[in-house]
C-alpha atoms as a PDB file:
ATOM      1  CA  UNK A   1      14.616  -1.904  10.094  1.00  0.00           C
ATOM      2  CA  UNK A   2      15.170  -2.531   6.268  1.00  0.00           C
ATOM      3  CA  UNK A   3      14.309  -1.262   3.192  1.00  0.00           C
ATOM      4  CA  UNK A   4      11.893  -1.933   0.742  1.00  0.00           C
ATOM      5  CA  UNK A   5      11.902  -1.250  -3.400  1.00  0.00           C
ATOM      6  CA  UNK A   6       8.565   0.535  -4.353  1.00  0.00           C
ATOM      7  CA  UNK A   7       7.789  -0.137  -7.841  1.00  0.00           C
ATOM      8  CA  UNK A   8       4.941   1.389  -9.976  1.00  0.00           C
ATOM      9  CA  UNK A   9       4.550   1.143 -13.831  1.00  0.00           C
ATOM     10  CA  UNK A  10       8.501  -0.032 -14.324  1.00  0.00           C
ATOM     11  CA  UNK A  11      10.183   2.796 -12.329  1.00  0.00           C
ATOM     12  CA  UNK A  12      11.521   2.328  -8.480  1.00  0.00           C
ATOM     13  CA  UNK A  13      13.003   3.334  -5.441  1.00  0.00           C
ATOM     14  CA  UNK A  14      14.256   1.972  -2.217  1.00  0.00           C
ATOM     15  CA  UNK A  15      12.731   3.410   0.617  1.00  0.00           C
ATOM     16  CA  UNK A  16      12.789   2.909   4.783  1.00  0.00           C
ATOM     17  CA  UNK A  17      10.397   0.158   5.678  1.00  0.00           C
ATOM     18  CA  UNK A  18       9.066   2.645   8.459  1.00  0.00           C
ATOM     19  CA  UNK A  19       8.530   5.679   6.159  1.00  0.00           C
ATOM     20  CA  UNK A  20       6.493   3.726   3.479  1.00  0.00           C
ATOM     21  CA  UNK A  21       4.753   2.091   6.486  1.00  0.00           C
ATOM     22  CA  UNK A  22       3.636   5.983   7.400  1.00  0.00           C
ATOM     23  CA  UNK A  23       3.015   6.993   3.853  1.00  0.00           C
ATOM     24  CA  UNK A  24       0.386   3.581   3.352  1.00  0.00           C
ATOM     25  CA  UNK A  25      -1.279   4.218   6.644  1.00  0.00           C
ATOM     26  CA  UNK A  26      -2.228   8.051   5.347  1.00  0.00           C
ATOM     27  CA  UNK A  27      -3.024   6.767   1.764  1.00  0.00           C
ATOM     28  CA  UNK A  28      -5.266   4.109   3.593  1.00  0.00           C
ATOM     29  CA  UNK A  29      -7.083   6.703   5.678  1.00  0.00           C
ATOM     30  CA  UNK A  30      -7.860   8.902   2.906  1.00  0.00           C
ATOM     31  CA  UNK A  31      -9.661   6.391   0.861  1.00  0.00           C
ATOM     32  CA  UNK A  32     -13.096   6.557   1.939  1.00  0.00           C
ATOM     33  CA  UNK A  33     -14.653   2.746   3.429  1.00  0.00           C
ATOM     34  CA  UNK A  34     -16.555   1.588   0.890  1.00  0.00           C
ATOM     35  CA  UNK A  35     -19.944  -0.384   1.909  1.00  0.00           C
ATOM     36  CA  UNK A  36     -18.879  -3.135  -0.678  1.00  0.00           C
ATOM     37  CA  UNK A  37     -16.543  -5.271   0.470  1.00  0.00           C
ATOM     38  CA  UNK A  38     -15.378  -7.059  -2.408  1.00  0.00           C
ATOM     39  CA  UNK A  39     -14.698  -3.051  -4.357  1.00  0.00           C
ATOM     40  CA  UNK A  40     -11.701  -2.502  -5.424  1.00  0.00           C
ATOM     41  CA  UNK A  41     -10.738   0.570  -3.336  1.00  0.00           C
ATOM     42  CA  UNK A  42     -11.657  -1.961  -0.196  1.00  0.00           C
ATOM     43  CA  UNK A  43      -9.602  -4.478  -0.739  1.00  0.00           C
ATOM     44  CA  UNK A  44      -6.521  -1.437  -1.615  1.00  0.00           C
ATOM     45  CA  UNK A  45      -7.469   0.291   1.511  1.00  0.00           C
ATOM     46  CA  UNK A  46      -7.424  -2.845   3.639  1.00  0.00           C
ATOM     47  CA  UNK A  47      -4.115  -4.485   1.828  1.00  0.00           C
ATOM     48  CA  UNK A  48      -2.692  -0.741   2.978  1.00  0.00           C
ATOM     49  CA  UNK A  49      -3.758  -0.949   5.948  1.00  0.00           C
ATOM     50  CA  UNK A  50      -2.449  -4.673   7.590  1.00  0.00           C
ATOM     51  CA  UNK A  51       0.846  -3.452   5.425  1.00  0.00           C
ATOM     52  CA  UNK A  52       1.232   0.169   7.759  1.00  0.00           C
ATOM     53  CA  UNK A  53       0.904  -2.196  10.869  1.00  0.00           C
ATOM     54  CA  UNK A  54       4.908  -2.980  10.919  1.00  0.00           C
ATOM     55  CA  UNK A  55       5.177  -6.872  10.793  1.00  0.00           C
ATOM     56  CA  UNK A  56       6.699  -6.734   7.585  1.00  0.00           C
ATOM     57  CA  UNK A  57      10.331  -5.866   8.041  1.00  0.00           C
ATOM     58  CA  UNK A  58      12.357  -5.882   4.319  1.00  0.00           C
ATOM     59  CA  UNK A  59       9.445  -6.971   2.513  1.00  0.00           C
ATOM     60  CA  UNK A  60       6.418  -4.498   3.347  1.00  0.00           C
ATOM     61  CA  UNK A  61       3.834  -5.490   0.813  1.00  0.00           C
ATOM     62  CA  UNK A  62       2.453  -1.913  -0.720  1.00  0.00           C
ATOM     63  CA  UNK A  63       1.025  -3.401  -3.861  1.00  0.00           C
ATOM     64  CA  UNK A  64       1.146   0.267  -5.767  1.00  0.00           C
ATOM     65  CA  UNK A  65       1.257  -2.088  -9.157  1.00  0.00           C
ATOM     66  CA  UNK A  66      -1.886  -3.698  -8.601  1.00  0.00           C
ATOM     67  CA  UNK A  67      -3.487  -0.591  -6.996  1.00  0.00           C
ATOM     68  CA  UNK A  68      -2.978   1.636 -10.124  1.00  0.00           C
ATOM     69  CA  UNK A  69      -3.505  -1.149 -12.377  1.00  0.00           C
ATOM     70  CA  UNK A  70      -7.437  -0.840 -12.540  1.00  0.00           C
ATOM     71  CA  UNK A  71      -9.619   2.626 -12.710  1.00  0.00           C
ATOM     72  CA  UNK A  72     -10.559   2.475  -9.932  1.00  0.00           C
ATOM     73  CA  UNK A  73      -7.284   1.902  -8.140  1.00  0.00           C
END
């Protein structure tokens, strides 16, 4: 299992692909389903989900950047 750099607003750190793949999966279940599927906090809360699955090995795609990007995210 590798590791993957998790980057928000410029600052980083390397963590265990299997521990960020636990720590998306809760932030995914805490965001509430929106009925819009095109919302912002959908499309976050989906991305976060298919990345908690474990097919990403290296490389898992969290996509904090864009997430906290917006006001909504």
């Amino acid at each position: 299992m590798g590791t993957t750099f998790v980057q928000v607003n410029e600052k980083g750190f390397w963590l265990k692909d299997g521990l960020l793949e636990l720590w998306l999966r809760f932030a995914a279940l805490h965001i509430e389903d929106s009925p819009e599927e095109n919302s912002d906090e959908h499309k976050i809360r989906d991305q976060w989900l298919i990345a908690s699955r474990g097919y990403f090995s290296g490389a898992v795609p969290d996509g904090l950047n864009e997430a906290v990007a917006t006001k909504n995210g």
